[in-house]
PDB file of N, CA and C in Angstrom:
ATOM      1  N   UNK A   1     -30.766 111.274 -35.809  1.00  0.00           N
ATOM      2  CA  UNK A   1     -32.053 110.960 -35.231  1.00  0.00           C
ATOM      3  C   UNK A   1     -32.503 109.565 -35.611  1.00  0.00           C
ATOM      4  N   UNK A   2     -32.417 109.095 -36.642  1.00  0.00           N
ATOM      5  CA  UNK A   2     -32.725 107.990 -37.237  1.00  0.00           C
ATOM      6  C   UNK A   2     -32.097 106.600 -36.960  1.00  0.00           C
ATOM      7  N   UNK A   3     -30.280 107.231 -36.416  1.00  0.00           N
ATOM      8  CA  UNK A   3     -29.471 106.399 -35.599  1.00  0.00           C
ATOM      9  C   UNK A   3     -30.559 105.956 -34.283  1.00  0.00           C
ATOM     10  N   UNK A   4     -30.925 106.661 -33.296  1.00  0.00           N
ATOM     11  CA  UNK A   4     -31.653 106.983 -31.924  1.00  0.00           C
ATOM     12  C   UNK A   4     -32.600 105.768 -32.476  1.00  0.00           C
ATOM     13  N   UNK A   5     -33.293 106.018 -33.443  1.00  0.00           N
ATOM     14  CA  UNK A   5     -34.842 105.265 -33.568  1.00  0.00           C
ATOM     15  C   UNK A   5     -34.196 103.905 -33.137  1.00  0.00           C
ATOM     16  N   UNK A   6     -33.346 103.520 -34.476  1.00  0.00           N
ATOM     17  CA  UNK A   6     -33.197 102.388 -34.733  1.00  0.00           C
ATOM     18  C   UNK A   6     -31.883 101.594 -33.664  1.00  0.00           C
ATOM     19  N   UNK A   7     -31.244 102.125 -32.816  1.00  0.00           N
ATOM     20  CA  UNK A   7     -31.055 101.692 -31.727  1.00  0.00           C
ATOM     21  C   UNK A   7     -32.302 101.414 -30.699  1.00  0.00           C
ATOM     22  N   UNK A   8     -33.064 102.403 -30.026  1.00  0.00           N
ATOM     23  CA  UNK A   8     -33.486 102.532 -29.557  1.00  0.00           C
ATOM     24  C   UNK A   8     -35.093 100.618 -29.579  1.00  0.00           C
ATOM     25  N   UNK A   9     -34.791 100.719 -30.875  1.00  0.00           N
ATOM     26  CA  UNK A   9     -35.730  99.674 -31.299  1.00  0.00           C
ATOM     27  C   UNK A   9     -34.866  97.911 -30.927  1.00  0.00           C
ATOM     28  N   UNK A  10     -33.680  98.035 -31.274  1.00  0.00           N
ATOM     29  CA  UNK A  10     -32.888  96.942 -31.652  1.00  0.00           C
ATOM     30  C   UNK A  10     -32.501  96.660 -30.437  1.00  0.00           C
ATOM     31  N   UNK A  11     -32.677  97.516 -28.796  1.00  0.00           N
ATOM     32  CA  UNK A  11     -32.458  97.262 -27.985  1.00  0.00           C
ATOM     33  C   UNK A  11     -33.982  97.115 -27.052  1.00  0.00           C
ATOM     34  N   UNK A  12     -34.324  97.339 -27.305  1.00  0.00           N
ATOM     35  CA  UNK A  12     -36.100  96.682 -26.930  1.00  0.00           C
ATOM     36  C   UNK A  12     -36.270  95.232 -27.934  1.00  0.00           C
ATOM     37  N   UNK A  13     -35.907  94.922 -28.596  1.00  0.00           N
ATOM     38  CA  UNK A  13     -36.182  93.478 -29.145  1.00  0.00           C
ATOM     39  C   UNK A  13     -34.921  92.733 -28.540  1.00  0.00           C
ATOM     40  N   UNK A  14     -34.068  93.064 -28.232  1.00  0.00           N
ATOM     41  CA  UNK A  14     -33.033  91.978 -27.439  1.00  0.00           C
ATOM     42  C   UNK A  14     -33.665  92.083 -25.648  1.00  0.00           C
ATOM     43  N   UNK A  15     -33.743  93.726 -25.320  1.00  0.00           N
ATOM     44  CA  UNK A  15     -34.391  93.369 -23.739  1.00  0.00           C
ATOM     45  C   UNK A  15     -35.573  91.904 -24.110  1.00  0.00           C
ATOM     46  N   UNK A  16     -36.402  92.538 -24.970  1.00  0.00           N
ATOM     47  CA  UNK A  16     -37.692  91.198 -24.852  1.00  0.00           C
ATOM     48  C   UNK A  16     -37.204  89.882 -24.989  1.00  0.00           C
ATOM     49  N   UNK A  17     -36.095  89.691 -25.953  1.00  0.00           N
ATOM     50  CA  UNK A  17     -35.483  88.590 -25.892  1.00  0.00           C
ATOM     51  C   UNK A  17     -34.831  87.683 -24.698  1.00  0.00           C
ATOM     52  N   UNK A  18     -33.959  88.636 -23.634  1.00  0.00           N
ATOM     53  CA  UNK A  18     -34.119  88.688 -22.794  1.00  0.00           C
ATOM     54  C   UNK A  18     -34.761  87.822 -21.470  1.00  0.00           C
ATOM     55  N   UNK A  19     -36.104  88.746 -21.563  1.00  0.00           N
ATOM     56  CA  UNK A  19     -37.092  88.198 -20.698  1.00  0.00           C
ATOM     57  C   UNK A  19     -37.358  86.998 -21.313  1.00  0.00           C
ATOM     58  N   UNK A  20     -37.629  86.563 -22.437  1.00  0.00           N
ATOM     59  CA  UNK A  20     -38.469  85.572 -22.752  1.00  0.00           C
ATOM     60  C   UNK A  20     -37.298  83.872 -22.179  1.00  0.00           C
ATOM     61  N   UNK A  21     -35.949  84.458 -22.357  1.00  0.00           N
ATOM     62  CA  UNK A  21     -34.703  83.452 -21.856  1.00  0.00           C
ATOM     63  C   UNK A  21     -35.352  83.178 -20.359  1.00  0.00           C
ATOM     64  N   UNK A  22     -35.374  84.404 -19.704  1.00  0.00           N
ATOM     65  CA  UNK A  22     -35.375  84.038 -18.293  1.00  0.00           C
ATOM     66  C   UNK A  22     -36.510  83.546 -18.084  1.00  0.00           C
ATOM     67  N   UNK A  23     -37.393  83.546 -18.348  1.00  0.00           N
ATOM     68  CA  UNK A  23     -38.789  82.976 -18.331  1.00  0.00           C
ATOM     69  C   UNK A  23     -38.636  81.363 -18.133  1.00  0.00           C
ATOM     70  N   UNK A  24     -37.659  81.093 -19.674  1.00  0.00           N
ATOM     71  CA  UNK A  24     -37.535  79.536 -19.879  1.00  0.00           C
ATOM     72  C   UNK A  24     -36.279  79.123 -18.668  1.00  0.00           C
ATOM     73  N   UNK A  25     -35.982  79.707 -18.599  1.00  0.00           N
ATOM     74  CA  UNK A  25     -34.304  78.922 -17.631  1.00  0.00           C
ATOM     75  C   UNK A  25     -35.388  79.325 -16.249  1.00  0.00           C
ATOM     76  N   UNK A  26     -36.180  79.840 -15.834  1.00  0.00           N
ATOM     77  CA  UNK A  26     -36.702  79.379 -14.529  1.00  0.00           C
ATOM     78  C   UNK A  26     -38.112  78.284 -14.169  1.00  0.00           C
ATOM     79  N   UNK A  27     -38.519  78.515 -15.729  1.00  0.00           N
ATOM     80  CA  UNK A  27     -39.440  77.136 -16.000  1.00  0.00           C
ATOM     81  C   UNK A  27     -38.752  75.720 -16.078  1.00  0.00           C
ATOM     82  N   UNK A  28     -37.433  75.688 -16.439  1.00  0.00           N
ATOM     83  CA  UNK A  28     -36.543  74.521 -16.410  1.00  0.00           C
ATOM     84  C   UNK A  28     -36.020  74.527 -15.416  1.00  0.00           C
ATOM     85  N   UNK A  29     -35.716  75.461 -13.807  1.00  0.00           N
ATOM     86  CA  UNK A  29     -35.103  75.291 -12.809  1.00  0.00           C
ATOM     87  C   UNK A  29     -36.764  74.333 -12.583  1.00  0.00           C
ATOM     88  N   UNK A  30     -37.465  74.783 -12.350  1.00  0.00           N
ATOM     89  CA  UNK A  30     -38.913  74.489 -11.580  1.00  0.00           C
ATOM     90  C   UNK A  30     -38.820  72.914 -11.768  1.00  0.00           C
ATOM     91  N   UNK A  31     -39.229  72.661 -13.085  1.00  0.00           N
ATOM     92  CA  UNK A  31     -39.163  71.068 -13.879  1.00  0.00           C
ATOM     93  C   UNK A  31     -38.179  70.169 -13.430  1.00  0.00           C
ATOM     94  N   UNK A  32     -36.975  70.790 -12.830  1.00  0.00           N
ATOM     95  CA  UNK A  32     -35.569  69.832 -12.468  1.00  0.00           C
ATOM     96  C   UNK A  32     -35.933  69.543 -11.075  1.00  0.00           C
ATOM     97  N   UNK A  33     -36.579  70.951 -10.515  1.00  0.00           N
ATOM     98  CA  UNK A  33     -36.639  70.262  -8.754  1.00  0.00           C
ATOM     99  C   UNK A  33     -37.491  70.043  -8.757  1.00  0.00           C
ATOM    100  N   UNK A  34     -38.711  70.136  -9.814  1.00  0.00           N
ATOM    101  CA  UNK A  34     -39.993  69.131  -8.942  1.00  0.00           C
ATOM    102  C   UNK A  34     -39.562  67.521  -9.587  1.00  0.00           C
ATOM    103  N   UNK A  35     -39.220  66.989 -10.668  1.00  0.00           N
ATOM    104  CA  UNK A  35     -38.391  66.093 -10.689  1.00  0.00           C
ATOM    105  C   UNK A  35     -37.756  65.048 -10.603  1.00  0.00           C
ATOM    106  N   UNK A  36     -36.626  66.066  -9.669  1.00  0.00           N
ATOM    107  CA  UNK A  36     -35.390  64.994  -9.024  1.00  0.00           C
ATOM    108  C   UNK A  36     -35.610  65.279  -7.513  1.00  0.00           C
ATOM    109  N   UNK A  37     -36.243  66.342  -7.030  1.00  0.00           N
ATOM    110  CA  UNK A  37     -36.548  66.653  -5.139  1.00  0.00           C
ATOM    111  C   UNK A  37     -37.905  66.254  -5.175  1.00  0.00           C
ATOM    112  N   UNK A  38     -38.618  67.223  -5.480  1.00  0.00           N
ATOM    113  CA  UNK A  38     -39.996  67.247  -4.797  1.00  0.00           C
ATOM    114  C   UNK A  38     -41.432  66.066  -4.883  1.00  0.00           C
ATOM    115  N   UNK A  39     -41.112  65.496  -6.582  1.00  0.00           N
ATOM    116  CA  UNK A  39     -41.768  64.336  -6.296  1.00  0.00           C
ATOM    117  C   UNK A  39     -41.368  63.052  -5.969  1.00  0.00           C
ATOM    118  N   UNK A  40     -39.970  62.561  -6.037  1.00  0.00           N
ATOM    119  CA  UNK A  40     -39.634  61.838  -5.274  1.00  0.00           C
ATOM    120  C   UNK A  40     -39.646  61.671  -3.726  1.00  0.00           C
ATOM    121  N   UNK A  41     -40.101  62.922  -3.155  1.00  0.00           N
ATOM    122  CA  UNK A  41     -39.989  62.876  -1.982  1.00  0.00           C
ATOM    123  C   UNK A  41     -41.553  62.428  -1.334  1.00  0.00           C
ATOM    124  N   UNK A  42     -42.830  63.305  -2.081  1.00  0.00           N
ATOM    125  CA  UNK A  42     -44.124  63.139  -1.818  1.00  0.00           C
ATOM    126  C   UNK A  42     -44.362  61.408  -1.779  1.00  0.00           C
ATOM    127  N   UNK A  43     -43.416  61.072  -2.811  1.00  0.00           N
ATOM    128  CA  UNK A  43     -43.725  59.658  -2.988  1.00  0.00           C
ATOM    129  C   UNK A  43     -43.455  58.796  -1.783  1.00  0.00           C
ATOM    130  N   UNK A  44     -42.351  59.015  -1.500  1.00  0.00           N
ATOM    131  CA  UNK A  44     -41.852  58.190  -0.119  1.00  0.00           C
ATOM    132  C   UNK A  44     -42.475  58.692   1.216  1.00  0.00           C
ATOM    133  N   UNK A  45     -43.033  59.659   1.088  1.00  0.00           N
ATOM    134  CA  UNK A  45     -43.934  59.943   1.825  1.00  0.00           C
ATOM    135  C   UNK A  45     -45.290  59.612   1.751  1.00  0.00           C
ATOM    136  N   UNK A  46     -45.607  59.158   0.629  1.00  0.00           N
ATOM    137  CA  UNK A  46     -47.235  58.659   0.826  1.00  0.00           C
ATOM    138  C   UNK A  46     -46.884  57.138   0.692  1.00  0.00           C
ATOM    139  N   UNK A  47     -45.434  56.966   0.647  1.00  0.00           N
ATOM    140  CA  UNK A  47     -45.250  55.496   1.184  1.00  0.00           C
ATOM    141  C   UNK A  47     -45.312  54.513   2.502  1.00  0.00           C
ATOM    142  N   UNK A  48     -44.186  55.958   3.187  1.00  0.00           N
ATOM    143  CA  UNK A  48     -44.243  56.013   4.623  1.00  0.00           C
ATOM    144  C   UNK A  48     -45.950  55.907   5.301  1.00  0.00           C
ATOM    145  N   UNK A  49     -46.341  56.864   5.004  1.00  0.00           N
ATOM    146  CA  UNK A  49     -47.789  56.826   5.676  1.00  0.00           C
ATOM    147  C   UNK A  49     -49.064  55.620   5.217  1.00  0.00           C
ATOM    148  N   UNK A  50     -48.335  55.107   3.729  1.00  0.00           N
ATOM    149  CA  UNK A  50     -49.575  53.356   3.646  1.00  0.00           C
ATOM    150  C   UNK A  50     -49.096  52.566   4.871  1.00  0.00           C
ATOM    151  N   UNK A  51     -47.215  52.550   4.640  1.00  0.00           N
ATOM    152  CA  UNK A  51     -47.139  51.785   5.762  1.00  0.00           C
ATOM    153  C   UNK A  51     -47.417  51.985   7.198  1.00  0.00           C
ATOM    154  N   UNK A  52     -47.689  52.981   7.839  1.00  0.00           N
ATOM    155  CA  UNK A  52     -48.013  53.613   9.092  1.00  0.00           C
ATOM    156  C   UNK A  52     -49.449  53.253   9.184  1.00  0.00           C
ATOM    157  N   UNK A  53     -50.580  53.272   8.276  1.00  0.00           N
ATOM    158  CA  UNK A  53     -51.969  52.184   7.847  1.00  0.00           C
ATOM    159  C   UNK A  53     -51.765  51.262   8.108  1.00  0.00           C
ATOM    160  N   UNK A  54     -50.711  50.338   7.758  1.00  0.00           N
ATOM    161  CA  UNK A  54     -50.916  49.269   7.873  1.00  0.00           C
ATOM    162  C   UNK A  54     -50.333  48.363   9.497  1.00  0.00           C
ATOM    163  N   UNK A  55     -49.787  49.105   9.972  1.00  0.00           N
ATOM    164  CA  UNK A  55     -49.272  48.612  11.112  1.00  0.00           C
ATOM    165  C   UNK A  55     -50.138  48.316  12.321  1.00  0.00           C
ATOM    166  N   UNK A  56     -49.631  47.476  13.082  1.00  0.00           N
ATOM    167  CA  UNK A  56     -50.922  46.779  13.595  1.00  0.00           C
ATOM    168  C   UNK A  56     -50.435  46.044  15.020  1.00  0.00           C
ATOM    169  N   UNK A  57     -51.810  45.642  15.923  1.00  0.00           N
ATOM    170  CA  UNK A  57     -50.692  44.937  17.042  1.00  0.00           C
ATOM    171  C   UNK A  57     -49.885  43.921  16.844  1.00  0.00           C
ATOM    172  N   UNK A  58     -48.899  44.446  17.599  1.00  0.00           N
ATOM    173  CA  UNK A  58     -48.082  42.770  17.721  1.00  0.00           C
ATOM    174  C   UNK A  58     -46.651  43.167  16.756  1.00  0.00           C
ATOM    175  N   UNK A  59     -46.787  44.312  15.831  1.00  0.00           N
ATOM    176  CA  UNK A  59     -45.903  44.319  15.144  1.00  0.00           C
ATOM    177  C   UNK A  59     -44.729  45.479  15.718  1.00  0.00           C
ATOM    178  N   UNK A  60     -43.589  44.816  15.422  1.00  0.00           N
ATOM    179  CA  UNK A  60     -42.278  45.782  16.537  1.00  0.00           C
ATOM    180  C   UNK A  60     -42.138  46.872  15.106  1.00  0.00           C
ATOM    181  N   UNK A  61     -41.666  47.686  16.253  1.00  0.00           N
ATOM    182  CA  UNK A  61     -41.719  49.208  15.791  1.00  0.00           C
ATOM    183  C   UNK A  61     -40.438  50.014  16.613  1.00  0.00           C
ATOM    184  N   UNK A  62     -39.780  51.032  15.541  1.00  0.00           N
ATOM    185  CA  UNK A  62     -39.010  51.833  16.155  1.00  0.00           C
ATOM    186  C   UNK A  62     -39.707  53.200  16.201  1.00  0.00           C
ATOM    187  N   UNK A  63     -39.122  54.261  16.880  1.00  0.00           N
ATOM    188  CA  UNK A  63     -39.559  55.433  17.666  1.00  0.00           C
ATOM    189  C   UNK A  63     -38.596  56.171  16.766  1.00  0.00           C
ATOM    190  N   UNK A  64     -38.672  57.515  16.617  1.00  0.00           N
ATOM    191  CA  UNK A  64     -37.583  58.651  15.892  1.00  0.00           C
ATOM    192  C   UNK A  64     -36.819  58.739  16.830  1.00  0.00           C
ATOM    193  N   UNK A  65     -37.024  58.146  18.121  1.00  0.00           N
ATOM    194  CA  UNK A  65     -35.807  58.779  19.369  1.00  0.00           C
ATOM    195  C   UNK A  65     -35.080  57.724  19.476  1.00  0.00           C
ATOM    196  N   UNK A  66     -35.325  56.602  18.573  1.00  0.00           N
ATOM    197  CA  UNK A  66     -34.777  55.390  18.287  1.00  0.00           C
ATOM    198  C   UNK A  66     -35.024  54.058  19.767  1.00  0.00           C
ATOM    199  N   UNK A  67     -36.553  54.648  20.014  1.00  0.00           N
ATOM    200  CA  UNK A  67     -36.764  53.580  20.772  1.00  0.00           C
ATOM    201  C   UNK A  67     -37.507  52.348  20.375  1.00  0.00           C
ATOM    202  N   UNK A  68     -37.000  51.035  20.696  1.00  0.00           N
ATOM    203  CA  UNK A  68     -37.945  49.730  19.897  1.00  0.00           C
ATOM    204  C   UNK A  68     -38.643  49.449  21.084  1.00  0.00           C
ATOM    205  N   UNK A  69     -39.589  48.932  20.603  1.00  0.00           N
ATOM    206  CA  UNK A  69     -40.832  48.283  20.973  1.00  0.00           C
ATOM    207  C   UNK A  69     -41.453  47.332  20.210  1.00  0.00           C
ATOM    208  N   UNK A  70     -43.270  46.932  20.574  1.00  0.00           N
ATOM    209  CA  UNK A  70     -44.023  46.378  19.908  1.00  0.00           C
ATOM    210  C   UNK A  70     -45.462  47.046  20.380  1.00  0.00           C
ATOM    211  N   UNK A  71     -46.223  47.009  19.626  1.00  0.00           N
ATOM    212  CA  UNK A  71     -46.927  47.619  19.219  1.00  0.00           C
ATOM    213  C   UNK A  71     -48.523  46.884  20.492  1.00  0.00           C
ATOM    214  N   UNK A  72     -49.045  47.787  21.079  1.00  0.00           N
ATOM    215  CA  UNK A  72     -49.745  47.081  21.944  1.00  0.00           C
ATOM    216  C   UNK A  72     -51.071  47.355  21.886  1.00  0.00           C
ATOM    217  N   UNK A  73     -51.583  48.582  21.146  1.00  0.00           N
ATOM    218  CA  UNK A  73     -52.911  49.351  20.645  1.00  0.00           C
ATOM    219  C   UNK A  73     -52.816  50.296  19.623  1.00  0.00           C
ATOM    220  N   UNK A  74     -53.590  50.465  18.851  1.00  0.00           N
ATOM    221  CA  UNK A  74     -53.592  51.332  17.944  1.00  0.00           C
ATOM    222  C   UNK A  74     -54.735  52.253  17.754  1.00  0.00           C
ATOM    223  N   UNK A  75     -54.089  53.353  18.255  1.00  0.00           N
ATOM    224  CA  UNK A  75     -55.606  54.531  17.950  1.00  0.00           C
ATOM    225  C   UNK A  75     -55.373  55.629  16.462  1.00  0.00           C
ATOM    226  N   UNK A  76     -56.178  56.312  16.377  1.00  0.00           N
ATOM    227  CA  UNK A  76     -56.586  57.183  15.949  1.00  0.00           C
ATOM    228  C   UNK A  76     -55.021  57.401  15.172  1.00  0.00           C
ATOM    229  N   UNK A  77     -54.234  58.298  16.182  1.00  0.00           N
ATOM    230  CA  UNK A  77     -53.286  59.882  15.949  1.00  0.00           C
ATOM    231  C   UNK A  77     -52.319  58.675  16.725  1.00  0.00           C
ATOM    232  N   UNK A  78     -52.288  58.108  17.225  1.00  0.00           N
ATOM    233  CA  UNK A  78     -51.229  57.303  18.352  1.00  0.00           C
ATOM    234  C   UNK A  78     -51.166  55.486  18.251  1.00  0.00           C
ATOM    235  N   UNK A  79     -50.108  55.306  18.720  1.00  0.00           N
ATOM    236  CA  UNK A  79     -49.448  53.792  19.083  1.00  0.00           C
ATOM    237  C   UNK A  79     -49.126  53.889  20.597  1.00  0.00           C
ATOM    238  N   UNK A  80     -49.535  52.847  21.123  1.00  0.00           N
ATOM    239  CA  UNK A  80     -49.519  51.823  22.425  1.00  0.00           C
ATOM    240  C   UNK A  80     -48.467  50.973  22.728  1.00  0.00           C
ATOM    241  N   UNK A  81     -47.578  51.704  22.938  1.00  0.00           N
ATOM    242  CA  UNK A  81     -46.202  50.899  22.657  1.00  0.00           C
ATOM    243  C   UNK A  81     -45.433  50.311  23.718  1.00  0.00           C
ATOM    244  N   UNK A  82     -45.374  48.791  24.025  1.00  0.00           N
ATOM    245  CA  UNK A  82     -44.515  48.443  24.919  1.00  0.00           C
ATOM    246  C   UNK A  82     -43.248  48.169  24.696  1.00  0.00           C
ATOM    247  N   UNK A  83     -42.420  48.910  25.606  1.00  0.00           N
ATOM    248  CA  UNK A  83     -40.628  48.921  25.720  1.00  0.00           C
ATOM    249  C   UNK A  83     -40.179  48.266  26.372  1.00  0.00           C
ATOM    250  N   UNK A  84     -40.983  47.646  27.358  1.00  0.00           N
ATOM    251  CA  UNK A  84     -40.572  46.540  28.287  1.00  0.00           C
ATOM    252  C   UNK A  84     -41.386  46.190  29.143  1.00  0.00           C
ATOM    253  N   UNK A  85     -41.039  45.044  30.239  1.00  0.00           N
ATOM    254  CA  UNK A  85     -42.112  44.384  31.019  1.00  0.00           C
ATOM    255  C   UNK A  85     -43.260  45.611  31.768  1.00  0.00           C
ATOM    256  N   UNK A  86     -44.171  45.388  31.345  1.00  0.00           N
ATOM    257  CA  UNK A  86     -45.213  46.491  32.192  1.00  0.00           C
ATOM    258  C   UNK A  86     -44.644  47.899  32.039  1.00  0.00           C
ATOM    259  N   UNK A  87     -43.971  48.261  30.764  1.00  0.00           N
ATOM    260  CA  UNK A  87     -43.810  49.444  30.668  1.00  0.00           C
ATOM    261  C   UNK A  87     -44.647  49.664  28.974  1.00  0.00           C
ATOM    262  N   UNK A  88     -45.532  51.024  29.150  1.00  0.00           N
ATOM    263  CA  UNK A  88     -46.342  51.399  27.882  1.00  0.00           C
ATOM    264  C   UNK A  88     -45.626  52.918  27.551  1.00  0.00           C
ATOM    265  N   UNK A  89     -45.688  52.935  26.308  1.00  0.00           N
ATOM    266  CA  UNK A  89     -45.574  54.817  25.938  1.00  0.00           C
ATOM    267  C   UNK A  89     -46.501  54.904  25.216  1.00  0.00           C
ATOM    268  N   UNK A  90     -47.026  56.000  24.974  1.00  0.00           N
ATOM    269  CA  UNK A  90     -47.931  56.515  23.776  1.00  0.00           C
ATOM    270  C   UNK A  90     -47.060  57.504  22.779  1.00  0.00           C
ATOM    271  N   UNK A  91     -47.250  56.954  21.685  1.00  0.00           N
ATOM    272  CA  UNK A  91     -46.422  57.468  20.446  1.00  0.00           C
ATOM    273  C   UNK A  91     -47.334  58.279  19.538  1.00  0.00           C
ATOM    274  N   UNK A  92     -46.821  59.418  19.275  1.00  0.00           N
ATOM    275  CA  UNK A  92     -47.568  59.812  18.197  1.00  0.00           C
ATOM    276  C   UNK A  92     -47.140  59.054  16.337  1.00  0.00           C
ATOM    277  N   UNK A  93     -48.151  58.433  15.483  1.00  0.00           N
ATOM    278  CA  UNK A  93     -47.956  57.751  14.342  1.00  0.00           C
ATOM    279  C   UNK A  93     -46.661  58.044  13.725  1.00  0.00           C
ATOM    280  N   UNK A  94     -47.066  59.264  13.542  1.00  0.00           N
ATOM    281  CA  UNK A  94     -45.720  60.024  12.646  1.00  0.00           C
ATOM    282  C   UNK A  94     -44.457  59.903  13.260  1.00  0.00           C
ATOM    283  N   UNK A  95     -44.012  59.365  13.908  1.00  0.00           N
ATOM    284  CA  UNK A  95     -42.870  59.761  14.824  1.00  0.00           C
ATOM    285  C   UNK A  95     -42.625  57.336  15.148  1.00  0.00           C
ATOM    286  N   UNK A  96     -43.525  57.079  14.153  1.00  0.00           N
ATOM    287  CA  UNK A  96     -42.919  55.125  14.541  1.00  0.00           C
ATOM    288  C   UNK A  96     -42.530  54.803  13.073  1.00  0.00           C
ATOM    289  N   UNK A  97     -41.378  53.924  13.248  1.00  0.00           N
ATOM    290  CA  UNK A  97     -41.279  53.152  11.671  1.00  0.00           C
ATOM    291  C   UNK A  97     -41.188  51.801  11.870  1.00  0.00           C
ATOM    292  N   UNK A  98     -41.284  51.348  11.063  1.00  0.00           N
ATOM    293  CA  UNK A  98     -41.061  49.341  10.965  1.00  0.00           C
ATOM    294  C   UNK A  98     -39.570  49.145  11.493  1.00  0.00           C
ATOM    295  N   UNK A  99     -39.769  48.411  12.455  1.00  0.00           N
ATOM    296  CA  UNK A  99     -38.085  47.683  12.921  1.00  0.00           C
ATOM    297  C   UNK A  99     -37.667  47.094  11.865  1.00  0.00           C
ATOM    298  N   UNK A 100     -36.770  47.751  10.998  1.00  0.00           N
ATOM    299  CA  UNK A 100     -35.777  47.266   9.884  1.00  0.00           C
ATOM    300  C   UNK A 100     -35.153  45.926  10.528  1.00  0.00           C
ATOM    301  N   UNK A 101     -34.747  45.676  11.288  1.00  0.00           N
ATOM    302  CA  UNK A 101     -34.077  44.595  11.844  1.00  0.00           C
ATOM    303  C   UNK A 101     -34.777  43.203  11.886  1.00  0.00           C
ATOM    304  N   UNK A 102     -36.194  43.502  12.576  1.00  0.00           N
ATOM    305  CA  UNK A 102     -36.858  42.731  12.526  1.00  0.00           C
ATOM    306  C   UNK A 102     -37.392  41.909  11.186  1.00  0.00           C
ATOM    307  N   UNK A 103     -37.603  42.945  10.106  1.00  0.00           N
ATOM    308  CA  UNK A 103     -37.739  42.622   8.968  1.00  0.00           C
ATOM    309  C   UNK A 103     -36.921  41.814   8.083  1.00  0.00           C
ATOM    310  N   UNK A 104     -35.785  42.161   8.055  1.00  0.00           N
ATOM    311  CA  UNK A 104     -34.234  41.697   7.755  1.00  0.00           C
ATOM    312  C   UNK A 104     -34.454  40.518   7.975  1.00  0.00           C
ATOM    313  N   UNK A 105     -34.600  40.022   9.616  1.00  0.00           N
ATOM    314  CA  UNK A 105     -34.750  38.979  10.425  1.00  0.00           C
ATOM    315  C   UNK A 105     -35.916  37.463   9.522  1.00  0.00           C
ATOM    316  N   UNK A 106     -36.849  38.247   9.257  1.00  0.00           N
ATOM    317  CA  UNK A 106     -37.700  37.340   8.970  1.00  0.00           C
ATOM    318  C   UNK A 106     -37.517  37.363   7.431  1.00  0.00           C
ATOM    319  N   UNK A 107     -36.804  38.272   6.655  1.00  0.00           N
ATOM    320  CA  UNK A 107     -36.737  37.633   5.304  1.00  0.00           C
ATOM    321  C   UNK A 107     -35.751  36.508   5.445  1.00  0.00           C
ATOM    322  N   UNK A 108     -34.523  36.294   5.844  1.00  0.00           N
ATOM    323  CA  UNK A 108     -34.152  35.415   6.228  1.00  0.00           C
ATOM    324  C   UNK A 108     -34.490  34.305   6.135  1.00  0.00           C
ATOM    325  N   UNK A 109     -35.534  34.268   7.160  1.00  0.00           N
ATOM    326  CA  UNK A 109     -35.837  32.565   7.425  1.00  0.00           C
ATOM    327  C   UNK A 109     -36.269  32.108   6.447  1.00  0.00           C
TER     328      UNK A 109
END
């Protein structure tokens, strides 16, 4: 009987032991992906969107469907975008980035 107790005990202090492991190895999964994923990512994202602030007429711009333009009005939620002679689209913000090329271009000079 006394065997029973004292098993019975020595295996409730390793279960708790146990839990208290898994506790820490999923508090250290959490810590690795917020991190090396999740705040690196917020970041380039509240990067993306200063620069999407700051864009303005006149300045060329690519499309996610990878169309270039330049920039012809700027509202609210949208860009005014001309693709060519007397041709306009309306872009939604989220969906324009800075013509890398263009940029390239003018560090250059």
């Amino acid at each position: 009987m006394l065997n029973f107790i004292l098993l019975q005990a020595t295996e409730g202090a390793a279960q708790q032991g146990n839990q208290w492991s898994f506790w820490i190895m999923m508090i250290l999964i959490f810590v690795v992906f917020y991190f090396f994923m999740i705040r690196p990512q917020t970041k380039k994202q509240k990067e993306l969107q200063k620069q999407r602030d700051a864009m303005k007429k006149g300045d060329k711009v690519v499309t996610a469907g990878g169309i270039y333009g330049e920039i012809k009005e700027v509202q609210d939620a949208a860009f005014i975008i001309t693709i060519a002679k007397d041709v306009t689209i309306k872009v939604s913000k989220d969906s324009v980035f800075a013509d890398a090329s263009e940029a390239a271009a003018s560090e250059k000079k």
